[in-house]
C-alpha atoms as a PDB file:
ATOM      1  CA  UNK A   1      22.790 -32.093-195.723  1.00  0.00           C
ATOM      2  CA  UNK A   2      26.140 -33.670-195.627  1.00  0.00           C
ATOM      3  CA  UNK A   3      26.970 -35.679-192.335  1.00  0.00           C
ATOM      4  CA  UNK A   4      30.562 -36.621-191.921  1.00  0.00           C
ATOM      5  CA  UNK A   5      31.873 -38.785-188.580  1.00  0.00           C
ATOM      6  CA  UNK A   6      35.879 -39.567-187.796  1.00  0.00           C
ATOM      7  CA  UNK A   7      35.468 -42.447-186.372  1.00  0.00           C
ATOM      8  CA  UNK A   8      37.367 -45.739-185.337  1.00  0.00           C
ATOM      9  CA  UNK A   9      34.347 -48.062-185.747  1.00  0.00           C
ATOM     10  CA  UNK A  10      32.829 -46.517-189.013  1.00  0.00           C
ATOM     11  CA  UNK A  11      30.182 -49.578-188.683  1.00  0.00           C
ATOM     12  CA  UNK A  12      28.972 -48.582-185.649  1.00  0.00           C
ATOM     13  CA  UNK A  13      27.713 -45.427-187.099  1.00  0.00           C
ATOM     14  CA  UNK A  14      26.451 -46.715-190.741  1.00  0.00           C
ATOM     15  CA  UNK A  15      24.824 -50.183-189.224  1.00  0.00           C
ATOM     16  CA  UNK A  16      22.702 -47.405-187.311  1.00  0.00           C
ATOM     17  CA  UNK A  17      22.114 -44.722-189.718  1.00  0.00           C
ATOM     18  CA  UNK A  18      21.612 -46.222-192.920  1.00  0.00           C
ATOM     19  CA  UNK A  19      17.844 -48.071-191.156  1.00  0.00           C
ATOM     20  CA  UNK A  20      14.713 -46.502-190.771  1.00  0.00           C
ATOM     21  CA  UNK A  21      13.734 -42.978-191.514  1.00  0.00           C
ATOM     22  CA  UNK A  22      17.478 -41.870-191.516  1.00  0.00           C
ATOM     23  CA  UNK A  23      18.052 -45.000-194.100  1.00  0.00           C
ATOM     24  CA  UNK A  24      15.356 -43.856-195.861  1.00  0.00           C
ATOM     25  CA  UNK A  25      16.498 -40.355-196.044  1.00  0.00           C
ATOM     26  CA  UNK A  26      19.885 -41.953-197.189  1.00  0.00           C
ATOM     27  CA  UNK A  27      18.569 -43.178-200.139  1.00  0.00           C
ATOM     28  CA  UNK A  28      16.800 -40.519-201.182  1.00  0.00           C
ATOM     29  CA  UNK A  29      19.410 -38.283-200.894  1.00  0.00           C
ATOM     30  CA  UNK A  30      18.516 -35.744-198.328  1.00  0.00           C
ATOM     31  CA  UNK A  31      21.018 -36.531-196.344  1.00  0.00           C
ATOM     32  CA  UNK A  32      24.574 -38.226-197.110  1.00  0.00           C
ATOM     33  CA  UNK A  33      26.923 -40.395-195.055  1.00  0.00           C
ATOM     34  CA  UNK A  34      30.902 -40.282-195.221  1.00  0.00           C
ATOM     35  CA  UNK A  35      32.591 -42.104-192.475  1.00  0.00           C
ATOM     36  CA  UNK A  36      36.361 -41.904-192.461  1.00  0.00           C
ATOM     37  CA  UNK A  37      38.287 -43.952-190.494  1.00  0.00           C
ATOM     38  CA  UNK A  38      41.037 -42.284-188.074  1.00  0.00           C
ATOM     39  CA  UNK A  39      43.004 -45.204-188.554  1.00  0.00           C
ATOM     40  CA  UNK A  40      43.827 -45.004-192.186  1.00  0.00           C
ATOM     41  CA  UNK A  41      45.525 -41.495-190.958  1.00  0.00           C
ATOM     42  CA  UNK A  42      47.788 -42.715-188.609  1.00  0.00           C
ATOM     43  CA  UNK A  43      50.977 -42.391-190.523  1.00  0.00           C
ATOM     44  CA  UNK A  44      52.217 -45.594-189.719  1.00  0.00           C
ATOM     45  CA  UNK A  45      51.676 -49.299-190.982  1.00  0.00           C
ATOM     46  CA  UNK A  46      50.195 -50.914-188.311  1.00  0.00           C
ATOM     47  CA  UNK A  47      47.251 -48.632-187.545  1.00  0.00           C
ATOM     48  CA  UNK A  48      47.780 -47.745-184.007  1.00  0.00           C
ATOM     49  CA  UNK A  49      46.208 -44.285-183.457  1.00  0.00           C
ATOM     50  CA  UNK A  50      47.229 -43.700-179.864  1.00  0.00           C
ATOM     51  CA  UNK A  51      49.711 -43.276-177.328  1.00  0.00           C
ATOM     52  CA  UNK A  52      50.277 -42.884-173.655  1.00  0.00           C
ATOM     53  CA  UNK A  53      49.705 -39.570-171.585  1.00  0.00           C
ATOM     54  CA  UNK A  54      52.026 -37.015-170.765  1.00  0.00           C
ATOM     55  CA  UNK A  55      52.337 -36.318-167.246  1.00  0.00           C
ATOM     56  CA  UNK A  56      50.741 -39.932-166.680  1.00  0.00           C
ATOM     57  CA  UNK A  57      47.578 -41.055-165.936  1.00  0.00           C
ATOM     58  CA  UNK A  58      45.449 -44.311-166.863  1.00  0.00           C
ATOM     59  CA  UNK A  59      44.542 -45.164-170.476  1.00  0.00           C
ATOM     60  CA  UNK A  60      45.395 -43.934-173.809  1.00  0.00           C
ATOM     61  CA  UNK A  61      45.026 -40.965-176.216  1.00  0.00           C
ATOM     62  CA  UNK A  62      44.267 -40.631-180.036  1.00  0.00           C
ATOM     63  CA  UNK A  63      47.054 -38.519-181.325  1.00  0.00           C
ATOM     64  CA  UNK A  64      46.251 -35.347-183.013  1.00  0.00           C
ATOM     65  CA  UNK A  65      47.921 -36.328-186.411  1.00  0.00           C
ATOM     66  CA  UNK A  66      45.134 -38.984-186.588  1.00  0.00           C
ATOM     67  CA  UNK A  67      42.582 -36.320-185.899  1.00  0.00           C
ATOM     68  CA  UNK A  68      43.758 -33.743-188.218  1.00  0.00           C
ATOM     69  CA  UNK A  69      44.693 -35.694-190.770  1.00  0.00           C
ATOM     70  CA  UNK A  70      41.342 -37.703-191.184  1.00  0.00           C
ATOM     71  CA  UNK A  71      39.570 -34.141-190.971  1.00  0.00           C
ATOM     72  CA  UNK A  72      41.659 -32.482-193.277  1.00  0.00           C
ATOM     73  CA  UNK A  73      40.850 -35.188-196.161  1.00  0.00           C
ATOM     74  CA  UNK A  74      37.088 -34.477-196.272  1.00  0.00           C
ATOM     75  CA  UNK A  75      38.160 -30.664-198.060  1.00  0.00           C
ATOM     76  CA  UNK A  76      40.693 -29.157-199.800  1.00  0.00           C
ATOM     77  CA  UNK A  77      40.359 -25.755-199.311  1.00  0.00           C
ATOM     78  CA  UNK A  78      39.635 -24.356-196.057  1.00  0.00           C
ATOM     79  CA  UNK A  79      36.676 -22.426-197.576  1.00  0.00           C
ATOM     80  CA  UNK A  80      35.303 -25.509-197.777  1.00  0.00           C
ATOM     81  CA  UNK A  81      35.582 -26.789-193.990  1.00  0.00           C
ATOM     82  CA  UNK A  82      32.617 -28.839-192.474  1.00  0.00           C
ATOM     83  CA  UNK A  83      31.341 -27.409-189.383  1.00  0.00           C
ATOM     84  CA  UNK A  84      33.006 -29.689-187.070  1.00  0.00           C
ATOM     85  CA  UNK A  85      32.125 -30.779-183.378  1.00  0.00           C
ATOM     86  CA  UNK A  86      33.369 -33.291-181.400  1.00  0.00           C
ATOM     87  CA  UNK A  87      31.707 -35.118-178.961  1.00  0.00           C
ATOM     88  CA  UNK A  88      32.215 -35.306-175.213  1.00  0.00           C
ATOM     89  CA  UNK A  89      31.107 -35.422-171.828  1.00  0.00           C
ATOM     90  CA  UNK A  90      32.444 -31.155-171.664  1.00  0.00           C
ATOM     91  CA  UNK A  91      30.905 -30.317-174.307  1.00  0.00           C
ATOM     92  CA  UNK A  92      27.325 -28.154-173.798  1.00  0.00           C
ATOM     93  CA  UNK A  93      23.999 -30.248-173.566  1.00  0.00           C
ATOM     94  CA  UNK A  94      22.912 -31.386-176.768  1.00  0.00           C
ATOM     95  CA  UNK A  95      19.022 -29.824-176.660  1.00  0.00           C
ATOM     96  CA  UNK A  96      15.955 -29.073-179.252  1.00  0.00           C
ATOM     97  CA  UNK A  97      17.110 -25.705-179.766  1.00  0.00           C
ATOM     98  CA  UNK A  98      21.265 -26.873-180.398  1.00  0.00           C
ATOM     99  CA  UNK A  99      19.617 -29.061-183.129  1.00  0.00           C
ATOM    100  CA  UNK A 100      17.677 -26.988-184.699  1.00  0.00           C
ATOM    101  CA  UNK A 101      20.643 -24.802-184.897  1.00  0.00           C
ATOM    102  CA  UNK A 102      22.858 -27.338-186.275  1.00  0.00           C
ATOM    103  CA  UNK A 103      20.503 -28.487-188.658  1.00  0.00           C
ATOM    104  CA  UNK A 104      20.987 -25.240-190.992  1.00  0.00           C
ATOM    105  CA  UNK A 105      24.802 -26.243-191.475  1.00  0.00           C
ATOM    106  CA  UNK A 106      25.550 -27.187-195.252  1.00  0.00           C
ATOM    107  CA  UNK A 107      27.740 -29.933-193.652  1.00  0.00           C
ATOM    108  CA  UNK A 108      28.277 -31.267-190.325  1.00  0.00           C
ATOM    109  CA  UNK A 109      31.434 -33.446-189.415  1.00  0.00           C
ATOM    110  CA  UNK A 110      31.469 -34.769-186.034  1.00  0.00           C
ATOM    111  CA  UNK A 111      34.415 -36.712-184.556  1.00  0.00           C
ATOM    112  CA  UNK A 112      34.149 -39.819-182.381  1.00  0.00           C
ATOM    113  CA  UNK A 113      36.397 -39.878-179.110  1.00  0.00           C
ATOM    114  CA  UNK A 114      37.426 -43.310-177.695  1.00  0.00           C
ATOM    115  CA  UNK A 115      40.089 -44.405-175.117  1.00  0.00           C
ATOM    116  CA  UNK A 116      40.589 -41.486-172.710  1.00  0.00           C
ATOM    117  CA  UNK A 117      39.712 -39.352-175.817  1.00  0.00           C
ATOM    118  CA  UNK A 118      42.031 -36.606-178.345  1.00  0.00           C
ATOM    119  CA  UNK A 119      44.599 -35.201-177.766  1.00  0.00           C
ATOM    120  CA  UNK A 120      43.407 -31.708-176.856  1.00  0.00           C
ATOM    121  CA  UNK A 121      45.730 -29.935-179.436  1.00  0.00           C
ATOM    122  CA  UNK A 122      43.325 -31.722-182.674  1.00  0.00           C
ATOM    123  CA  UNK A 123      39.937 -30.359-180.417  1.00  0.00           C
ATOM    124  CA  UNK A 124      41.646 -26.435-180.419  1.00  0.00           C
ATOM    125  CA  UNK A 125      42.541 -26.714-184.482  1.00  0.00           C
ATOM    126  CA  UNK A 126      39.402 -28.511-185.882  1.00  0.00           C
ATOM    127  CA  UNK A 127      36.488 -28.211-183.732  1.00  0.00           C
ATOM    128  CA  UNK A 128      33.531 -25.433-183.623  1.00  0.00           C
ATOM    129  CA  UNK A 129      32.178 -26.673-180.850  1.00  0.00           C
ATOM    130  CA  UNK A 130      32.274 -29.773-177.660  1.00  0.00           C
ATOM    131  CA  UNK A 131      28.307 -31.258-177.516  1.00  0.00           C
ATOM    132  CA  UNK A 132      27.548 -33.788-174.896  1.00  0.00           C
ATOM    133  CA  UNK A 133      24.664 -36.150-174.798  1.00  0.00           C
ATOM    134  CA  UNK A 134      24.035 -36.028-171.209  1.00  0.00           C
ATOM    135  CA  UNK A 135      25.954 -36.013-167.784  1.00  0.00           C
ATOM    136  CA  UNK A 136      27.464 -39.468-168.074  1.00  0.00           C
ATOM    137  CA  UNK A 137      30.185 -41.225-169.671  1.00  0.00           C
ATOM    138  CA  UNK A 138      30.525 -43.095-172.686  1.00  0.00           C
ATOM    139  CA  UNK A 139      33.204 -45.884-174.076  1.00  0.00           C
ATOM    140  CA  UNK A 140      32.992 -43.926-176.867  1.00  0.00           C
ATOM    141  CA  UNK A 141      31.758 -41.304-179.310  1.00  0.00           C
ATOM    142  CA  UNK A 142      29.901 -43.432-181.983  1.00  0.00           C
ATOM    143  CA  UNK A 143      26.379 -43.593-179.955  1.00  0.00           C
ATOM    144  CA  UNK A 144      26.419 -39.792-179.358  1.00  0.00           C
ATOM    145  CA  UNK A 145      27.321 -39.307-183.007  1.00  0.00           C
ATOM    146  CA  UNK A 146      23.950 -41.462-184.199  1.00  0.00           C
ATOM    147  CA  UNK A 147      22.229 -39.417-182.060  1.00  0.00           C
ATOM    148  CA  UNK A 148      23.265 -36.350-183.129  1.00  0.00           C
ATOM    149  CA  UNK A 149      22.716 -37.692-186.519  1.00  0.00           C
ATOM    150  CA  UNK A 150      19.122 -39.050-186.183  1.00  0.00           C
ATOM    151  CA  UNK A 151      18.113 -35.667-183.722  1.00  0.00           C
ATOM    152  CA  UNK A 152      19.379 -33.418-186.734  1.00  0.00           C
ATOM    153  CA  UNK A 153      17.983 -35.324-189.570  1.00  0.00           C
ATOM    154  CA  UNK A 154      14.413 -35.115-188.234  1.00  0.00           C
ATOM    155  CA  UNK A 155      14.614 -31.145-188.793  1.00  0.00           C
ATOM    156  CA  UNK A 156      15.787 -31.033-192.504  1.00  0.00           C
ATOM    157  CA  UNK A 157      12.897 -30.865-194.972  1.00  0.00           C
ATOM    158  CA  UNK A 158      12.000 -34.456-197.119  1.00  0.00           C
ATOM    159  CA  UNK A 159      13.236 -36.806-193.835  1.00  0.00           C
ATOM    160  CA  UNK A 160      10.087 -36.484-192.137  1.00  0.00           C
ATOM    161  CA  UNK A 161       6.798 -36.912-194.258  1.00  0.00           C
ATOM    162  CA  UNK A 162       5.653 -32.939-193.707  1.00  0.00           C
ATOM    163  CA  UNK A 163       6.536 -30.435-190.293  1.00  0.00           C
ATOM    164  CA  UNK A 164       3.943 -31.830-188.568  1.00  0.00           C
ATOM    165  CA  UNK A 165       5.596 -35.277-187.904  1.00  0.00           C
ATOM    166  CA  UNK A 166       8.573 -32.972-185.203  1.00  0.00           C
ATOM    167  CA  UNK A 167       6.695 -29.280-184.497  1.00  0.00           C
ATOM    168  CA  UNK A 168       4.173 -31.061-182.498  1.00  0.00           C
ATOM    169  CA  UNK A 169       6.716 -33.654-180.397  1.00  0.00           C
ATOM    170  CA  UNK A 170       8.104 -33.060-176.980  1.00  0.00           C
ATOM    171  CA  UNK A 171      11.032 -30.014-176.188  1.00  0.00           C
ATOM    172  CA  UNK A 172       9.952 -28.251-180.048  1.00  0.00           C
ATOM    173  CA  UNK A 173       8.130 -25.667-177.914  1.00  0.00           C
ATOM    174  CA  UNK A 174       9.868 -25.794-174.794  1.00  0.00           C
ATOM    175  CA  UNK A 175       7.021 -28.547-173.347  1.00  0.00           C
ATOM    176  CA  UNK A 176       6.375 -31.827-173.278  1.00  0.00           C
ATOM    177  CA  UNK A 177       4.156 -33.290-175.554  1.00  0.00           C
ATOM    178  CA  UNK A 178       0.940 -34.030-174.420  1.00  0.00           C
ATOM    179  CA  UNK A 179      -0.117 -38.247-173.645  1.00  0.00           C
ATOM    180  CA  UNK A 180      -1.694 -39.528-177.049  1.00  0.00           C
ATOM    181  CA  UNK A 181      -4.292 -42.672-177.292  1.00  0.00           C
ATOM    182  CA  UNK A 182      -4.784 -45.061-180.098  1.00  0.00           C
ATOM    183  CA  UNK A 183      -7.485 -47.654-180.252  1.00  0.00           C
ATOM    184  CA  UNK A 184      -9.910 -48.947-178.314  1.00  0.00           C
ATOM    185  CA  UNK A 185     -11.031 -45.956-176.683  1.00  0.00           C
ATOM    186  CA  UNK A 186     -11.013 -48.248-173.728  1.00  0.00           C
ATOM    187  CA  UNK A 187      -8.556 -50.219-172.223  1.00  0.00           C
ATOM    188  CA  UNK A 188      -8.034 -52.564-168.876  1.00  0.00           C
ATOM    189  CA  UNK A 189     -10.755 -49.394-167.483  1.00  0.00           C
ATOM    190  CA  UNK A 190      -8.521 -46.558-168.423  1.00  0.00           C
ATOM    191  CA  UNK A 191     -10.402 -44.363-171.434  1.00  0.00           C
ATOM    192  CA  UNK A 192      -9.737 -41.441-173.561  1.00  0.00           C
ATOM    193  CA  UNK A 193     -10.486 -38.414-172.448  1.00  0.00           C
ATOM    194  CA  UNK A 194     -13.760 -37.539-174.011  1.00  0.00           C
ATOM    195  CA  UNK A 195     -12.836 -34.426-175.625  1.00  0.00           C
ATOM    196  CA  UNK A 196     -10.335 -36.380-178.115  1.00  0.00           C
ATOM    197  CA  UNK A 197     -13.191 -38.594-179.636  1.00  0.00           C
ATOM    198  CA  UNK A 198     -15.457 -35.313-179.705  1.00  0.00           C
ATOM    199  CA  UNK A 199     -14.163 -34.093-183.586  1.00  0.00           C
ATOM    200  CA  UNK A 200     -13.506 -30.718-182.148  1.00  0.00           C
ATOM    201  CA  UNK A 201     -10.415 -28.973-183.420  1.00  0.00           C
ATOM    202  CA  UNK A 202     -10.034 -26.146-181.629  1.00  0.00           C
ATOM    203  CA  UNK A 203     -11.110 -27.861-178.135  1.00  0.00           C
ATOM    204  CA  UNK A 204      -8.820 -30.615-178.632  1.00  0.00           C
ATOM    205  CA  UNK A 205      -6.014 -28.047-179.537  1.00  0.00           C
ATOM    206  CA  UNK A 206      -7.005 -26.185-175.995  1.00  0.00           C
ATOM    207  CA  UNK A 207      -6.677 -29.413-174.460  1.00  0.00           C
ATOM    208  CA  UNK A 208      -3.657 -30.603-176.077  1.00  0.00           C
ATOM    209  CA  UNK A 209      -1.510 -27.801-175.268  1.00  0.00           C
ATOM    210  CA  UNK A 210      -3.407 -28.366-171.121  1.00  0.00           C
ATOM    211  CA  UNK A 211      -2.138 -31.758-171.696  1.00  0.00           C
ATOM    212  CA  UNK A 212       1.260 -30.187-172.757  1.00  0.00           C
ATOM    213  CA  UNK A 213       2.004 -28.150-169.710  1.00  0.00           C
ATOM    214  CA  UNK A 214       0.204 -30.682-167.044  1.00  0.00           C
ATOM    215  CA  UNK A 215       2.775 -33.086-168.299  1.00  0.00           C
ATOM    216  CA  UNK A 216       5.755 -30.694-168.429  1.00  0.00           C
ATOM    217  CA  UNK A 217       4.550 -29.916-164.518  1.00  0.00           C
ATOM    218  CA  UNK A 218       4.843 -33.325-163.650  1.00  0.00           C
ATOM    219  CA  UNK A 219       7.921 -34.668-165.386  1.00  0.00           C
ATOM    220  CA  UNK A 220       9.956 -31.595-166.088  1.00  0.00           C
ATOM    221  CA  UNK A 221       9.118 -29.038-163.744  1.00  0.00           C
ATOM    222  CA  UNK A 222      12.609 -27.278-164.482  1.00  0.00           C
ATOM    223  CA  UNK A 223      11.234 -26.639-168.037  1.00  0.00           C
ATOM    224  CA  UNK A 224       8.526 -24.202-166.902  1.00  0.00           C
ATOM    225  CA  UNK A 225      10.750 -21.638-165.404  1.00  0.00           C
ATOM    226  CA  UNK A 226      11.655 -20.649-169.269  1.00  0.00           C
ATOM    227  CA  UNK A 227       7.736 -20.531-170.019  1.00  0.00           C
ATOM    228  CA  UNK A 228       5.367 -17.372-170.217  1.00  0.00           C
ATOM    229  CA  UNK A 229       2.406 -19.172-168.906  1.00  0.00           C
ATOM    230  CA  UNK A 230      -0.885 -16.531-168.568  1.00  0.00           C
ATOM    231  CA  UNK A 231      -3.057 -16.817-165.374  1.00  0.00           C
ATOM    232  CA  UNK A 232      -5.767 -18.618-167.431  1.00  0.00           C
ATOM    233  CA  UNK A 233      -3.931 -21.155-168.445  1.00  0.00           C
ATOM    234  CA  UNK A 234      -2.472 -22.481-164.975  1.00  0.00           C
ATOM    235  CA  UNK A 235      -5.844 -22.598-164.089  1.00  0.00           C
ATOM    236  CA  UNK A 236      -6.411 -25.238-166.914  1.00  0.00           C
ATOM    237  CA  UNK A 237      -3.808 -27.257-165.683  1.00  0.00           C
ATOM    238  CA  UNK A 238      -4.804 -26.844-161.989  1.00  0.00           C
ATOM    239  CA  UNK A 239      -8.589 -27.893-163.229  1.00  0.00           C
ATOM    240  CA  UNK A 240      -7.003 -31.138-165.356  1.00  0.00           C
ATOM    241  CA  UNK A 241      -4.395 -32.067-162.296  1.00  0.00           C
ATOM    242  CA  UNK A 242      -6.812 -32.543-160.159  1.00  0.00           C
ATOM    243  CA  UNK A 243      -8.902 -34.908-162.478  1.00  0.00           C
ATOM    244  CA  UNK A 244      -5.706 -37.008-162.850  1.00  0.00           C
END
């Protein structure tokens, strides 16, 4: 999968994503990495990229020539067009689901805000789509990108040693994941639970998925109004609450 990012820092966004398992990805060639830099497309020799408001207001605005024009230099015909979304705080909850989703683009450009943001006019002719990371504010778009970026890259096959590394971790189906142990099986009085040591597949399977939904309960309990949980099973978790 190709990842492209308009960007004014493209450093920010490489010194994260070319480390670790999206590094390693990198040079494998699962997934590639074109940063383009808004300010080369500025049309003037000094690189500024942005300009005052109209109507007023505090702070400044990356023109929509800079926008376009950076965009516009990753194709040449429109055929060709990355899926493109920008990031910012209006833009819909990034989730599991939005990432799966994203991850079955061929390419996926996503374009870096900063100051007081683009001009709106650039957002209406390029983008698919607004995504926001959460319900607070950035100084800019290069942190959402990487996590974008990193969220997306998990899902594509050869970035992740097999499915079992992401179909088993927390949101994939719409729970929590369950609390995991390593050694000692004891620690400062606090053990394993038994049935994890007892070489049991399916009854640490039963119990994993218990573990699942007692957690959810706890931490989330807004994510169990989208869950079809049977009688039986909220008597599970009512049985391994109480032993908490």
């Amino acid at each position: 999968m190709k990842f492209d990012v308009l960007t004014l820092f493209p450093e920010q966004i490489e010194e994260n994503i070319c480390k670790s398992i999206t590094g390693r990805a990198l040079s494998k060639g699962v997934i590639s990495l074109k940063t383009v830099n808004m300010r080369d497309f500025c049309g003037n020799s000094y690189g500024k990229v942005d300009d005052t408001i109209y109507g007023g207001g505090t702070g400044l605005l990356i023109t929509a020539r800079s926008v376009y024009d950076s965009w516009h230099s990753l194709f040449e015909k429109d055929d060709d067009r990355p899926y493109t979304v920008y990031v910012s705080p209006k833009g819909s909850v990034l989730n599991q689901q939005k990432v799966i989703e994203l991850s079955k683009k061929k390419e996926l450009c996503i374009i870096c805000g900063h100051y007081e943001g683009i001009d709106s006019r650039a957002i209406d002719a390029v983008c698919d789509e607004e995504i926001s990371i959460g319900d607070y504010v950035l100084t800019g778009g290069e942190l959402a990108a990487c996590v974008i970026i990193d969220s997306v890259s998990r899902m594509i096959e050869g970035v992740l040693p097999n499915e079992d590394a992401f179909t088993n971790e927390s949101h994939m189906d719409g729970t929590l994941e369950a609390p995991q142990y390593t050694m000692p099986s004891e620690w400062k009085g606090m053990k394993v639970p038994e049935v994890l040591l007892s070489g049991n597949d399916a009854a640490i399977d039963e119990h994993r998925r218990t573990s699942a939904l007692v957690e959810t309960w706890v931490k989330r309990p807004d994510m169990l109004d989208k869950l079809d949980i049977s009688e039986p099973e909220w008597q599970k978790m009512l049985a391994l609450r109480r032993t908490l």
